[in-house]
PDB file of N, CA and C in Angstrom:
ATOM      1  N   UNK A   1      24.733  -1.251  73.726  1.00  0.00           N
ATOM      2  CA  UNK A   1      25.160  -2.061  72.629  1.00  0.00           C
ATOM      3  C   UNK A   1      24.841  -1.416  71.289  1.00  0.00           C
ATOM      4  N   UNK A   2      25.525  -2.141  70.179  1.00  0.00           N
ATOM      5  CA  UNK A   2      25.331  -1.677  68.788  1.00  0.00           C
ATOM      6  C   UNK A   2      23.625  -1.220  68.173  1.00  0.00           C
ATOM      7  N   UNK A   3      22.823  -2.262  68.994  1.00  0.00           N
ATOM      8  CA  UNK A   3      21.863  -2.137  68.509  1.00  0.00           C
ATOM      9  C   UNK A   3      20.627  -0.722  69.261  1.00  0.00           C
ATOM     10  N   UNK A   4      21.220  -0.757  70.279  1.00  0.00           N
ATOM     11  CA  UNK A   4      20.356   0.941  71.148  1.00  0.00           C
ATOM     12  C   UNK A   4      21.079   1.491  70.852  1.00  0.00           C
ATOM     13  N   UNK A   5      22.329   1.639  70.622  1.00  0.00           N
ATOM     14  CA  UNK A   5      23.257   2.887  70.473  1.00  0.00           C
ATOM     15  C   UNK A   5      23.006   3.640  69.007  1.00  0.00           C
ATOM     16  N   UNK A   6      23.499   2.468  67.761  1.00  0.00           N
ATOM     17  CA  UNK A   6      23.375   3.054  66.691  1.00  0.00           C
ATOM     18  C   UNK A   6      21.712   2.563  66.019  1.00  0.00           C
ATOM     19  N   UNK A   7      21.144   1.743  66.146  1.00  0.00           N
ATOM     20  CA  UNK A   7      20.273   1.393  65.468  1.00  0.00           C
ATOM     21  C   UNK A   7      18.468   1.585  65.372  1.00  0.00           C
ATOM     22  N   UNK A   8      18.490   2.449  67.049  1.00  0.00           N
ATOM     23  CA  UNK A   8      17.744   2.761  68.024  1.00  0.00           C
ATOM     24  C   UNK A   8      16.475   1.710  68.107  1.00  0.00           C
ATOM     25  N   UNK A   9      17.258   0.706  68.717  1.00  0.00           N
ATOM     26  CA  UNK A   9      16.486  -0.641  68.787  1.00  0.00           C
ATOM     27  C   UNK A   9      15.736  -0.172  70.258  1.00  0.00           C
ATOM     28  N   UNK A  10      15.208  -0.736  71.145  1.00  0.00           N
ATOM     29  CA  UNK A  10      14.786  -0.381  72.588  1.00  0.00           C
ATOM     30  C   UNK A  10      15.401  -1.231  73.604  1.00  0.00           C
ATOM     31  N   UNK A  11      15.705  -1.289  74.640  1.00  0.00           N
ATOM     32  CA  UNK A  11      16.295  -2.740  75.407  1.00  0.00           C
ATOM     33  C   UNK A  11      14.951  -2.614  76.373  1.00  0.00           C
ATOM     34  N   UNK A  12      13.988  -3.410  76.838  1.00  0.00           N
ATOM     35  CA  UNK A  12      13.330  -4.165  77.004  1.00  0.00           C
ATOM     36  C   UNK A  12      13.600  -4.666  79.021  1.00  0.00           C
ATOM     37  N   UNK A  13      12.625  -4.816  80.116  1.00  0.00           N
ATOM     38  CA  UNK A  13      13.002  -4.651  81.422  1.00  0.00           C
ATOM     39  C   UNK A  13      13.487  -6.009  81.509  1.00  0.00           C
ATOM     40  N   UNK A  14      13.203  -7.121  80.936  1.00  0.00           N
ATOM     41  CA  UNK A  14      13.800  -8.534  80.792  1.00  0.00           C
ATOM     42  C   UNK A  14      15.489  -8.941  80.264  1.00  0.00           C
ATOM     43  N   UNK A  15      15.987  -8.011  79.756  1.00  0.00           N
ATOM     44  CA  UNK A  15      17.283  -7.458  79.154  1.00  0.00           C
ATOM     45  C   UNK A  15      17.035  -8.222  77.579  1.00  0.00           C
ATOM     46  N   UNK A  16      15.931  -8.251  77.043  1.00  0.00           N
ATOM     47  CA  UNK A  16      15.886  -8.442  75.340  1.00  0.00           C
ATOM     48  C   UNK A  16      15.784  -7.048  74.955  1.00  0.00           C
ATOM     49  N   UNK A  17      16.207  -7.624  73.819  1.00  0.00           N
ATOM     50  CA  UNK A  17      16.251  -6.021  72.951  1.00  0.00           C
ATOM     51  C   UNK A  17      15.138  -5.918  71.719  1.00  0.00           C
ATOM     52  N   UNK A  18      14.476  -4.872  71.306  1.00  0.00           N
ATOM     53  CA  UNK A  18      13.274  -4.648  70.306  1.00  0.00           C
ATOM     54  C   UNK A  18      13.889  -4.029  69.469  1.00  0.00           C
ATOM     55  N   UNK A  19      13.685  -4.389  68.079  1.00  0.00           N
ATOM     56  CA  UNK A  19      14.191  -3.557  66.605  1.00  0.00           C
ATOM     57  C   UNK A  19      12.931  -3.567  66.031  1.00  0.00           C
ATOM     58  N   UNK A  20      12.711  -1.893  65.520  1.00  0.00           N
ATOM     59  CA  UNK A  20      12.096  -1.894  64.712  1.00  0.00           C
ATOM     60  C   UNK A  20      12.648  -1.804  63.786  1.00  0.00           C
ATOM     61  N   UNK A  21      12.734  -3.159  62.230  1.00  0.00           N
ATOM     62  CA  UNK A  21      13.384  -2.625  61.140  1.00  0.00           C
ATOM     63  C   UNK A  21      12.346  -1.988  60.109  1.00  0.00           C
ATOM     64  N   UNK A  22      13.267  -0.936  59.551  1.00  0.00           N
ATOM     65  CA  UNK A  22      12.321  -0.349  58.177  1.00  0.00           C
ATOM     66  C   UNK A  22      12.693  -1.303  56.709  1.00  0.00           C
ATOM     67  N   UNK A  23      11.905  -0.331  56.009  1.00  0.00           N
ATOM     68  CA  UNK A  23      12.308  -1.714  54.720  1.00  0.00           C
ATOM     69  C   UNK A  23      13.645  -1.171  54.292  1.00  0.00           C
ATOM     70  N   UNK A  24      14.255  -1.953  53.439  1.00  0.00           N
ATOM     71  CA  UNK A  24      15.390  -2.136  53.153  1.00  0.00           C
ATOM     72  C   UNK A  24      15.179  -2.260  51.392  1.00  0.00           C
ATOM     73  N   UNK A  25      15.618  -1.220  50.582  1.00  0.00           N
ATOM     74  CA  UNK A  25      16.289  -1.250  49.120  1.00  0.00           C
ATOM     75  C   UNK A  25      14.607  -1.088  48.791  1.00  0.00           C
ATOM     76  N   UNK A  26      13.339  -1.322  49.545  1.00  0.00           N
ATOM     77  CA  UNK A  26      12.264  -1.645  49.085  1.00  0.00           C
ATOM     78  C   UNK A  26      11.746  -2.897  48.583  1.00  0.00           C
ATOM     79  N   UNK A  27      12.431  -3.663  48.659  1.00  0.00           N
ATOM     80  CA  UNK A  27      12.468  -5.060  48.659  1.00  0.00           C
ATOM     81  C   UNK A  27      11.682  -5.419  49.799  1.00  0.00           C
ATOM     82  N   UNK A  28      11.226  -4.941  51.083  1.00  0.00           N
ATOM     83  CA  UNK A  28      10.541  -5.192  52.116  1.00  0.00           C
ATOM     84  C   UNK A  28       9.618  -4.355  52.910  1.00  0.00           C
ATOM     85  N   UNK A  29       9.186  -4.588  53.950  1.00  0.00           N
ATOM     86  CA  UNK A  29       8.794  -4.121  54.534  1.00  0.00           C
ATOM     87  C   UNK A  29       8.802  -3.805  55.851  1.00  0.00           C
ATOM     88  N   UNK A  30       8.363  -2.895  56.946  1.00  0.00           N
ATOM     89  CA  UNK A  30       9.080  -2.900  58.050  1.00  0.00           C
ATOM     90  C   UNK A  30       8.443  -4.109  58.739  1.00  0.00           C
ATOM     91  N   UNK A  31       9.609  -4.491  59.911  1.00  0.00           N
ATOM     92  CA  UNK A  31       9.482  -5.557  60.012  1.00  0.00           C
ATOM     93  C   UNK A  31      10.202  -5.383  61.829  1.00  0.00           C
ATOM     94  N   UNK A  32       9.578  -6.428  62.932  1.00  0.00           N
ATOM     95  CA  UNK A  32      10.118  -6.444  64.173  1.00  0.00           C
ATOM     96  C   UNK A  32      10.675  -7.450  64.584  1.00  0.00           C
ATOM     97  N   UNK A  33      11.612  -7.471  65.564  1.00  0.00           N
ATOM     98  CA  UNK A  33      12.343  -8.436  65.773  1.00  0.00           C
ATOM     99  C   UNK A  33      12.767  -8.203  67.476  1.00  0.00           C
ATOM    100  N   UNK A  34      13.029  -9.518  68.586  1.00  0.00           N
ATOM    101  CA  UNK A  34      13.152  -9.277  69.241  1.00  0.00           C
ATOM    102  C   UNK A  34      14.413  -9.989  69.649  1.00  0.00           C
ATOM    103  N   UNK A  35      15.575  -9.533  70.398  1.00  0.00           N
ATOM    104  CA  UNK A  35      16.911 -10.240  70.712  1.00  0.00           C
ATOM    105  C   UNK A  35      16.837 -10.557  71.975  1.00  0.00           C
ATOM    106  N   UNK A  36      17.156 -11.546  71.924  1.00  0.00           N
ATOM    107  CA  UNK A  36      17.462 -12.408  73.320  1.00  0.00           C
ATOM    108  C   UNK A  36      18.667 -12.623  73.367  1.00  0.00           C
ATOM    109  N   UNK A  37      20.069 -12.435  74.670  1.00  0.00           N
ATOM    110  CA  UNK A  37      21.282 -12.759  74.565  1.00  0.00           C
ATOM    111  C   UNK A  37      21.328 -13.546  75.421  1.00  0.00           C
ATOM    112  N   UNK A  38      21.763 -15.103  75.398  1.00  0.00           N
ATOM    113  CA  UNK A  38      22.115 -15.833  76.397  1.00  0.00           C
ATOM    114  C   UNK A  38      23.880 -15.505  76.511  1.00  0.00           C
ATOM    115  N   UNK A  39      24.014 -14.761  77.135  1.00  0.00           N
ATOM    116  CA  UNK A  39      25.538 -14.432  77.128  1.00  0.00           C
ATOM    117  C   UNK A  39      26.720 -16.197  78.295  1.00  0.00           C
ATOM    118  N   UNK A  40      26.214 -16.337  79.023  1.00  0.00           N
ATOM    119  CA  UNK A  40      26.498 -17.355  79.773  1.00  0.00           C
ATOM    120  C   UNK A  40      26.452 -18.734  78.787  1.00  0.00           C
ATOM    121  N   UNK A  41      25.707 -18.678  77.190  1.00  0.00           N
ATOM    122  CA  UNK A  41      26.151 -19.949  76.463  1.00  0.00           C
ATOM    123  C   UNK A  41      26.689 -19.499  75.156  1.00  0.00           C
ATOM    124  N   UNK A  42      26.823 -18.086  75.216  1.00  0.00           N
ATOM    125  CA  UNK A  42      27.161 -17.233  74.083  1.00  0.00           C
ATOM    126  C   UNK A  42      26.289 -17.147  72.736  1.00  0.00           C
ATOM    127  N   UNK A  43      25.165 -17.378  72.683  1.00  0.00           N
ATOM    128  CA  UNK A  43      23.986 -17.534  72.098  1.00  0.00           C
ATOM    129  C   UNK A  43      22.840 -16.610  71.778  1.00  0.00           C
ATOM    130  N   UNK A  44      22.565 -15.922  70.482  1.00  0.00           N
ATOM    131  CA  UNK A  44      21.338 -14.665  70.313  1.00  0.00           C
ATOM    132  C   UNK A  44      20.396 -15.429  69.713  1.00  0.00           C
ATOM    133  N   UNK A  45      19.250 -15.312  69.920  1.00  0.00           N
ATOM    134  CA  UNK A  45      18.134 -16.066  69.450  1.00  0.00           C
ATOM    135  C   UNK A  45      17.378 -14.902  68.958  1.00  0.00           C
ATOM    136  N   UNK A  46      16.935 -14.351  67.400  1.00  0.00           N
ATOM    137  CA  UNK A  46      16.048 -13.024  67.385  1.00  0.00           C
ATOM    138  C   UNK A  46      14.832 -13.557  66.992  1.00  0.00           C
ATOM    139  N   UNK A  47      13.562 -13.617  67.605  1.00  0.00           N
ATOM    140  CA  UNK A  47      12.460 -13.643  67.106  1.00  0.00           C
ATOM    141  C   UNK A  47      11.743 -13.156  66.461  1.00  0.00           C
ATOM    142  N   UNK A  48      11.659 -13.099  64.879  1.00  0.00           N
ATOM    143  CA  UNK A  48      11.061 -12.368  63.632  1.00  0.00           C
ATOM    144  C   UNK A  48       9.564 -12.343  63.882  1.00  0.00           C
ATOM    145  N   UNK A  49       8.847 -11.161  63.557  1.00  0.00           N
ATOM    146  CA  UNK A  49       7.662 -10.919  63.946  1.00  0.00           C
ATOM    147  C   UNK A  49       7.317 -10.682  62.559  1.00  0.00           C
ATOM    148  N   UNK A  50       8.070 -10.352  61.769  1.00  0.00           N
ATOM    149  CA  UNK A  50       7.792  -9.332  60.522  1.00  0.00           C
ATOM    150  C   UNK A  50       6.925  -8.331  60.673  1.00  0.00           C
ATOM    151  N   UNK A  51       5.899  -8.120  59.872  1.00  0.00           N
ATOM    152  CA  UNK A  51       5.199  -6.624  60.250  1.00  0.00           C
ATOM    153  C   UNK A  51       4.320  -6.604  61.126  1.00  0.00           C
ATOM    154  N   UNK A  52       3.958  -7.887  62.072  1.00  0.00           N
ATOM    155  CA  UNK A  52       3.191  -7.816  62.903  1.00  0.00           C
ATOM    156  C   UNK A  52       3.088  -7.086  64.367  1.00  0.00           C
ATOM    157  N   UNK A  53       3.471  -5.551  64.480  1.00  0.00           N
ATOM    158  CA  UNK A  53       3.666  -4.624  65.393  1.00  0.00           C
ATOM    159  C   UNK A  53       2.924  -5.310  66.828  1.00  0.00           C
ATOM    160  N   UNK A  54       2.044  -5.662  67.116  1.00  0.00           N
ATOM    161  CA  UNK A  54       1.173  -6.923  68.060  1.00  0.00           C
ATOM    162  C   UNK A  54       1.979  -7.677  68.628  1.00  0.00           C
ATOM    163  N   UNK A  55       3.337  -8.273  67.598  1.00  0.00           N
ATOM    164  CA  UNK A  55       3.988  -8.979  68.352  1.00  0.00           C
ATOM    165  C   UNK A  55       3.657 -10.404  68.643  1.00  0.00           C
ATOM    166  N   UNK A  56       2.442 -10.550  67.621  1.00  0.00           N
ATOM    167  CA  UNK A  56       1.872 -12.183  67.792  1.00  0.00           C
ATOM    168  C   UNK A  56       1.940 -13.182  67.292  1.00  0.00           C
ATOM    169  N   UNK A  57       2.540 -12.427  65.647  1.00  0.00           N
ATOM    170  CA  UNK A  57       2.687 -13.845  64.875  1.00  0.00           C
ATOM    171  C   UNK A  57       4.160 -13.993  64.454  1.00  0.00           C
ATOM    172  N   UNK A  58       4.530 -15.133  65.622  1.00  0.00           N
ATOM    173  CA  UNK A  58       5.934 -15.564  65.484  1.00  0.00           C
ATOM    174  C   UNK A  58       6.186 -16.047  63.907  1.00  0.00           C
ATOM    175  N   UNK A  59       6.967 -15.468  63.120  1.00  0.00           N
ATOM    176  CA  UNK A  59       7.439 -15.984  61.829  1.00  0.00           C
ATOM    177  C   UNK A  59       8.413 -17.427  61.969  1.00  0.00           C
ATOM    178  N   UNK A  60       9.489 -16.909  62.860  1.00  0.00           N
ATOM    179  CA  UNK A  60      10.539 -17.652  63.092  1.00  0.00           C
ATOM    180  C   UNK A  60      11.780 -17.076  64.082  1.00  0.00           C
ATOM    181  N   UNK A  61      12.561 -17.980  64.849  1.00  0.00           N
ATOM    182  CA  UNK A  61      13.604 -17.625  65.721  1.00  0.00           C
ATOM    183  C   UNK A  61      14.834 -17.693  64.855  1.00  0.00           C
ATOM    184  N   UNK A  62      15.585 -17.057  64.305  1.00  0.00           N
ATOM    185  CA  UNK A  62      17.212 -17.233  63.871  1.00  0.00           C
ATOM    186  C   UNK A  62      18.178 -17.458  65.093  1.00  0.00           C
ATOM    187  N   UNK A  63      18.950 -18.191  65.490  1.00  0.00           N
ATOM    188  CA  UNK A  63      19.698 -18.612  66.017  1.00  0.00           C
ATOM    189  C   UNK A  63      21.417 -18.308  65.850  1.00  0.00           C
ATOM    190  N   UNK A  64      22.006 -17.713  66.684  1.00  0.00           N
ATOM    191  CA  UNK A  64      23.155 -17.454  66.400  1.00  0.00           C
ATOM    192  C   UNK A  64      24.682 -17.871  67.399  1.00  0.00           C
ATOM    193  N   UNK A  65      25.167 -18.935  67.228  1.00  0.00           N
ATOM    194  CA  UNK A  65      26.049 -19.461  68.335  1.00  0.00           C
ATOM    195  C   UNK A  65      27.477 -19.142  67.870  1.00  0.00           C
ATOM    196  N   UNK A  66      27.902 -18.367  69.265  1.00  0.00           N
ATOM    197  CA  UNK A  66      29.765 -18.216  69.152  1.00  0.00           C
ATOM    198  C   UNK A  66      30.407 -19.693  69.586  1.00  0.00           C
ATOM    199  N   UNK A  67      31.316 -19.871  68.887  1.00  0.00           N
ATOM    200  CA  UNK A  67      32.240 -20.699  69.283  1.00  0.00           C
ATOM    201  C   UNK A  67      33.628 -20.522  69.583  1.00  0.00           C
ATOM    202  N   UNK A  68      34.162 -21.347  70.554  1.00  0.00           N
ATOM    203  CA  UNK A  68      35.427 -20.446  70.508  1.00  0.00           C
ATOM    204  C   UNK A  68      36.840 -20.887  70.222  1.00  0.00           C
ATOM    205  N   UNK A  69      37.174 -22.331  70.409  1.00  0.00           N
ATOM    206  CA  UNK A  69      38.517 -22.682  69.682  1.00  0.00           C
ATOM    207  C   UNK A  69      38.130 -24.083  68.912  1.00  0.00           C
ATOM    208  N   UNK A  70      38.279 -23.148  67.248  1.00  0.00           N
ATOM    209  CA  UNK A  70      38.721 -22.548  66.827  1.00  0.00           C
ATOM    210  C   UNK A  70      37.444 -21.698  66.368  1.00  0.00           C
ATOM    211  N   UNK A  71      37.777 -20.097  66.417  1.00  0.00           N
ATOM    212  CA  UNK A  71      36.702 -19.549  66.482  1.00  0.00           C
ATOM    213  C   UNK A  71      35.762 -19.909  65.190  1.00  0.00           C
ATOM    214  N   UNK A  72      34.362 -19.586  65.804  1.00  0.00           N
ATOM    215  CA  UNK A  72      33.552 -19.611  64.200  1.00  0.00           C
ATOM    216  C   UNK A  72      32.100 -19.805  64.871  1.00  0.00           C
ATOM    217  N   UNK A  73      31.309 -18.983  63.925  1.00  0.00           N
ATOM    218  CA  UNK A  73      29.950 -18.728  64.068  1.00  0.00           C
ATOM    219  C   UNK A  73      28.583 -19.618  63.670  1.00  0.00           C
ATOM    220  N   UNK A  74      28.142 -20.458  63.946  1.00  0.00           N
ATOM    221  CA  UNK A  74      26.996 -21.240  63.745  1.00  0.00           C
ATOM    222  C   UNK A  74      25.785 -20.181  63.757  1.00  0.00           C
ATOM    223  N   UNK A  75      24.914 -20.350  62.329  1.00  0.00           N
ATOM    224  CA  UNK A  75      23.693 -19.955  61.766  1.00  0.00           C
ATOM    225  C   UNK A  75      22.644 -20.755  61.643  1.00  0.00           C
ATOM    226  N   UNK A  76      21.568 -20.174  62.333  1.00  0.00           N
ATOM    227  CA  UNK A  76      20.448 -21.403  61.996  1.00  0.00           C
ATOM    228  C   UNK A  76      19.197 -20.817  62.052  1.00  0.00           C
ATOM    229  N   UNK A  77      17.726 -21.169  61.376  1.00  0.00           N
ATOM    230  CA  UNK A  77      16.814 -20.817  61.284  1.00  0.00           C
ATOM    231  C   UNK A  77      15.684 -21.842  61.629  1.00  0.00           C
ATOM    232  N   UNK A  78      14.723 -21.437  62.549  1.00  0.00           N
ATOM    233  CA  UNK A  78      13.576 -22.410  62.710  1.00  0.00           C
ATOM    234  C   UNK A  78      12.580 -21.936  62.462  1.00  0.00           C
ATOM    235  N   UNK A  79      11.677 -21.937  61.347  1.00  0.00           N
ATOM    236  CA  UNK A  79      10.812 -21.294  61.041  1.00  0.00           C
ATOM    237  C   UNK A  79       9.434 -21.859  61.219  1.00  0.00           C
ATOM    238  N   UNK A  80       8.322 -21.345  61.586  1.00  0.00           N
ATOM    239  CA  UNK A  80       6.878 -21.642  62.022  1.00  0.00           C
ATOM    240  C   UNK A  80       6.106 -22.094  60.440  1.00  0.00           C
ATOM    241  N   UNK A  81       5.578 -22.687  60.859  1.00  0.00           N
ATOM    242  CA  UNK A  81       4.935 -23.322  59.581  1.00  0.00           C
ATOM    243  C   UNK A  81       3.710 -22.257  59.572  1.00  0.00           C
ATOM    244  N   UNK A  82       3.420 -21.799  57.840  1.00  0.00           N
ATOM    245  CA  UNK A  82       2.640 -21.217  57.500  1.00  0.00           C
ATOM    246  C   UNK A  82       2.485 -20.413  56.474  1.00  0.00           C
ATOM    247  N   UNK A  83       1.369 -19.918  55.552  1.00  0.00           N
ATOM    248  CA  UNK A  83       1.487 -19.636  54.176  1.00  0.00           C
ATOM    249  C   UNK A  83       1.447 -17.807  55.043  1.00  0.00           C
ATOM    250  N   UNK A  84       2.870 -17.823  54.149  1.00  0.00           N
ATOM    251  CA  UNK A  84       3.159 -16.490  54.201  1.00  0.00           C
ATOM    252  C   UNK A  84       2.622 -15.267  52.405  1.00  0.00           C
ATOM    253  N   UNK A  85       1.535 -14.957  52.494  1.00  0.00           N
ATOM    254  CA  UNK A  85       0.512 -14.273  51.604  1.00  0.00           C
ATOM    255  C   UNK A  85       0.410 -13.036  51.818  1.00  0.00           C
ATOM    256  N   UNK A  86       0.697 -12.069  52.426  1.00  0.00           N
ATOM    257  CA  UNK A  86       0.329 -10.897  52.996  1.00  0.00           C
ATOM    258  C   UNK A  86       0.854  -9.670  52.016  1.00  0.00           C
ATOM    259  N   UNK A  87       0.681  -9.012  52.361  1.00  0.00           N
ATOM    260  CA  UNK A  87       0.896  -7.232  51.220  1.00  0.00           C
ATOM    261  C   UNK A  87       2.418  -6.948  51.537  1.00  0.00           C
ATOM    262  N   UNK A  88       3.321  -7.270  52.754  1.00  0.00           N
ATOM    263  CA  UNK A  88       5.119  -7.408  53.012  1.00  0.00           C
ATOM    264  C   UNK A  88       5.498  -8.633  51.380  1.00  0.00           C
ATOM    265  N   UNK A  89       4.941  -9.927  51.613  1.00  0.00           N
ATOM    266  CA  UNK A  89       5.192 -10.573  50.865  1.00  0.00           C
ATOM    267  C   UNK A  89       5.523 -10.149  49.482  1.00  0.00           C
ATOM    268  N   UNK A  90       3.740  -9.863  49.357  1.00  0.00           N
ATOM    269  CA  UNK A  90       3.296  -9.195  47.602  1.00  0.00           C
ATOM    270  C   UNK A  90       4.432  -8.484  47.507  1.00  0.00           C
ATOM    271  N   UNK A  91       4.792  -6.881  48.348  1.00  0.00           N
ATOM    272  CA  UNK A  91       5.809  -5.791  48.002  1.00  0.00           C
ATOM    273  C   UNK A  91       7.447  -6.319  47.575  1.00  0.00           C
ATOM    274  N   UNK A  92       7.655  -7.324  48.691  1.00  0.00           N
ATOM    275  CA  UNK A  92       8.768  -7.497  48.467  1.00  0.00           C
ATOM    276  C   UNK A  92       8.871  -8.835  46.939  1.00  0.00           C
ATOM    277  N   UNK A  93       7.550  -9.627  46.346  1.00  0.00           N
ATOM    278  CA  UNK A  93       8.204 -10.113  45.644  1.00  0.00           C
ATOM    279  C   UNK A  93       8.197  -9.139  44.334  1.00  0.00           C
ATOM    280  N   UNK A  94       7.083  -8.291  44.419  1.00  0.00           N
ATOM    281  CA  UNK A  94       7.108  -7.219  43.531  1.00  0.00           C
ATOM    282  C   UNK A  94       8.199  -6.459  42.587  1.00  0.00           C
ATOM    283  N   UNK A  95       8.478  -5.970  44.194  1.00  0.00           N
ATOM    284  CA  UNK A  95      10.272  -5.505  43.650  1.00  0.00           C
ATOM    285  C   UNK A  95      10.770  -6.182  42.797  1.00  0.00           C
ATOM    286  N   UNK A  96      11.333  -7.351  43.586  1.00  0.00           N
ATOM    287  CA  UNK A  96      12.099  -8.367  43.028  1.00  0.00           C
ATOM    288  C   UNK A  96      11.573  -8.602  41.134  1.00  0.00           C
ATOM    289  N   UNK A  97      10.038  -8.868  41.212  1.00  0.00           N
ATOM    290  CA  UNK A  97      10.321  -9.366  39.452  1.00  0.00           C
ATOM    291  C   UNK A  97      10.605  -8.137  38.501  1.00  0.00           C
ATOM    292  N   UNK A  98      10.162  -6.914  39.300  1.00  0.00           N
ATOM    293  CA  UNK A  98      10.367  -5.595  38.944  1.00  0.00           C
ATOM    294  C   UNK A  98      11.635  -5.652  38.381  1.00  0.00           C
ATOM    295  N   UNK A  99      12.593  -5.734  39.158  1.00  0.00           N
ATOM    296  CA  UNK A  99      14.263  -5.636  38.933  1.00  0.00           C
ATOM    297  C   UNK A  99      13.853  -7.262  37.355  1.00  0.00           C
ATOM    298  N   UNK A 100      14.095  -8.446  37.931  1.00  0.00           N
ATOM    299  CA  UNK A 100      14.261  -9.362  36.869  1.00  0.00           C
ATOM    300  C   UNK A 100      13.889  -8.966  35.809  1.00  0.00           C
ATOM    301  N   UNK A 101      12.322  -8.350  35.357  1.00  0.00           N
ATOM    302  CA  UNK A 101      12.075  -8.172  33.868  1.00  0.00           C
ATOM    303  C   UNK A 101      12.759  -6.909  33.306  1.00  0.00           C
ATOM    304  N   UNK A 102      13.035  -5.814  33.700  1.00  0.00           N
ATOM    305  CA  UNK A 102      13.661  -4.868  33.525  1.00  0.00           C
ATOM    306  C   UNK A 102      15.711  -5.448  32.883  1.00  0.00           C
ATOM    307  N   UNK A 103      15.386  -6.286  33.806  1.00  0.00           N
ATOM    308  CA  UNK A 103      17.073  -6.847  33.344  1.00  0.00           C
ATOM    309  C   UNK A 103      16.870  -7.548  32.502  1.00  0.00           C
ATOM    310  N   UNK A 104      15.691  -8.654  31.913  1.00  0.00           N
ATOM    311  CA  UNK A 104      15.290  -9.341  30.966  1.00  0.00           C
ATOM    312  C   UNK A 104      15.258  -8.445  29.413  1.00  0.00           C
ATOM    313  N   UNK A 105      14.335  -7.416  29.831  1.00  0.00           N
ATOM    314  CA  UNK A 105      14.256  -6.240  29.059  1.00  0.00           C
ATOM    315  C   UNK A 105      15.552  -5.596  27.693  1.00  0.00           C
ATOM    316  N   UNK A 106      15.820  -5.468  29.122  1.00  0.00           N
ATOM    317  CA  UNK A 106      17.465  -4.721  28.598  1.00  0.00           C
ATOM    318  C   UNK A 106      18.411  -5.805  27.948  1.00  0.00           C
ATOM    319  N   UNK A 107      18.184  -6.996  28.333  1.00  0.00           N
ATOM    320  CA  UNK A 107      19.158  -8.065  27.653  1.00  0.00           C
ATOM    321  C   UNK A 107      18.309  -8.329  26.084  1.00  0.00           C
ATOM    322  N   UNK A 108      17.217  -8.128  25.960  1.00  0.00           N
ATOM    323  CA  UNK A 108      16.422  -8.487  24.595  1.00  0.00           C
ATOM    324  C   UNK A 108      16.823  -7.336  23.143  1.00  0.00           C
TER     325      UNK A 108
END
Protein backbone atom coordinates (compact mmCIF):
# COMPACT_ATOMS: atom_id res chain seq x y z
CA UNK A 1 0.00 0.00 0.00
CA UNK A 2 0.65 3.80 -0.29
CA UNK A 3 1.85 3.93 3.00
CA UNK A 4 4.99 0.96 2.91
CA UNK A 5 5.46 1.62 -0.55
CA UNK A 6 5.94 5.37 -0.70
CA UNK A 7 6.00 6.56 2.83
CA UNK A 8 8.10 3.77 4.43
CA UNK A 9 5.59 3.23 7.10
CA UNK A 10 6.20 -0.66 8.46
CA UNK A 11 3.15 -3.18 8.17
CA UNK A 12 3.07 -4.81 11.44
CA UNK A 13 2.34 -9.18 11.92
CA UNK A 14 -1.39 -8.18 12.99
CA UNK A 15 -1.86 -6.45 9.42
CA UNK A 16 -1.71 -2.65 11.14
CA UNK A 17 0.51 -0.46 9.73
CA UNK A 18 3.35 1.89 11.77
CA UNK A 19 4.27 5.53 10.49
CA UNK A 20 6.89 7.16 11.61
CA UNK A 21 6.01 10.84 10.83
CA UNK A 22 8.81 13.54 10.76
CA UNK A 23 7.96 17.09 11.42
CA UNK A 24 6.34 18.85 8.89
CA UNK A 25 7.13 22.84 7.72
CA UNK A 26 8.61 22.69 11.48
CA UNK A 27 5.54 23.42 12.87
CA UNK A 28 5.95 19.89 14.61
CA UNK A 29 7.44 17.30 15.65
CA UNK A 30 8.04 13.71 14.81
CA UNK A 31 5.31 12.01 15.65
CA UNK A 32 3.81 7.98 15.45
CA UNK A 33 0.88 6.68 14.37
CA UNK A 34 -0.59 3.34 14.01
CA UNK A 35 -3.30 2.16 11.09
CA UNK A 36 -5.73 -0.21 11.57
CA UNK A 37 -7.90 -1.22 8.33
CA UNK A 38 -11.19 -2.73 8.98
CA UNK A 39 -11.58 -3.39 5.29
CA UNK A 40 -14.87 -5.72 5.75
CA UNK A 41 -16.67 -2.22 7.27
CA UNK A 42 -14.48 -0.03 5.15
CA UNK A 43 -13.11 1.79 8.13
CA UNK A 44 -9.18 3.18 9.19
CA UNK A 45 -8.88 3.99 12.68
CA UNK A 46 -5.03 5.67 13.16
CA UNK A 47 -3.92 5.80 16.64
CA UNK A 48 -1.81 9.08 17.33
CA UNK A 49 0.99 8.46 19.69
CA UNK A 50 2.68 11.73 18.87
CA UNK A 51 6.28 11.63 19.94
CA UNK A 52 5.87 8.98 22.25
CA UNK A 53 8.23 6.26 20.35
CA UNK A 54 7.06 3.67 23.59
CA UNK A 55 3.93 3.71 22.03
CA UNK A 56 2.11 4.43 25.38
CA UNK A 57 0.57 7.51 25.44
CA UNK A 58 -2.49 7.23 23.34
CA UNK A 59 -3.18 10.98 22.22
CA UNK A 60 -6.19 10.04 20.22
CA UNK A 61 -7.82 7.59 17.46
CA UNK A 62 -8.93 9.59 14.09
CA UNK A 63 -11.50 7.71 12.49
CA UNK A 64 -12.08 7.41 8.88
CA UNK A 65 -15.37 5.82 7.21
CA UNK A 66 -16.04 5.10 3.33
CA UNK A 67 -19.37 5.31 2.26
CA UNK A 68 -20.72 4.24 -0.70
CA UNK A 69 -24.02 5.43 -2.41
CA UNK A 70 -23.71 8.27 -2.63
CA UNK A 71 -20.10 8.24 -2.21
CA UNK A 72 -18.49 10.35 0.64
CA UNK A 73 -16.06 10.21 3.44
CA UNK A 74 -16.91 10.59 7.22
CA UNK A 75 -14.07 12.27 9.59
CA UNK A 76 -13.90 11.99 13.13
CA UNK A 77 -11.66 12.45 16.10
CA UNK A 78 -11.74 10.99 19.70
CA UNK A 79 -9.33 12.41 21.66
CA UNK A 80 -7.95 11.25 25.31
CA UNK A 81 -8.31 13.72 27.82
CA UNK A 82 -5.19 15.48 28.92
CA UNK A 83 -2.93 18.59 29.25
CA UNK A 84 -0.91 18.39 26.33
CA UNK A 85 2.52 20.64 27.69
CA UNK A 86 5.45 18.95 26.29
CA UNK A 87 8.61 20.43 24.13
CA UNK A 88 6.36 18.89 20.44
CA UNK A 89 3.74 21.31 21.84
CA UNK A 90 6.15 24.33 22.92
CA UNK A 91 7.98 23.78 19.13
CA UNK A 92 5.08 23.62 17.27
CA UNK A 93 3.31 26.62 19.00
CA UNK A 94 6.58 28.42 18.66
CA UNK A 95 6.65 28.32 15.07
CA UNK A 96 3.35 29.28 14.76
CA UNK A 97 3.63 32.83 16.83
CA UNK A 98 7.00 33.02 15.06
CA UNK A 99 5.20 33.24 11.62
CA UNK A 100 2.11 35.61 13.34
CA UNK A 101 4.46 38.38 14.77
CA UNK A 102 6.70 38.52 11.85
CA UNK A 103 3.41 39.06 9.72
CA UNK A 104 2.26 41.54 12.47
CA UNK A 105 5.66 43.12 11.99
CA UNK A 106 5.60 43.62 8.44
CA UNK A 107 1.96 44.94 8.48
CA UNK A 108 3.14 47.87 11.13
Amino acid sequence: GFLVDTMGATELPDGSIMEERSAVLGLSSRSFVRHVLVGSERHTQCYEFGDDESLQDLLGINHCQVHGEPFRLEMWNVSNPGRRAGDGERAMIEALMQGVLKYIQAES
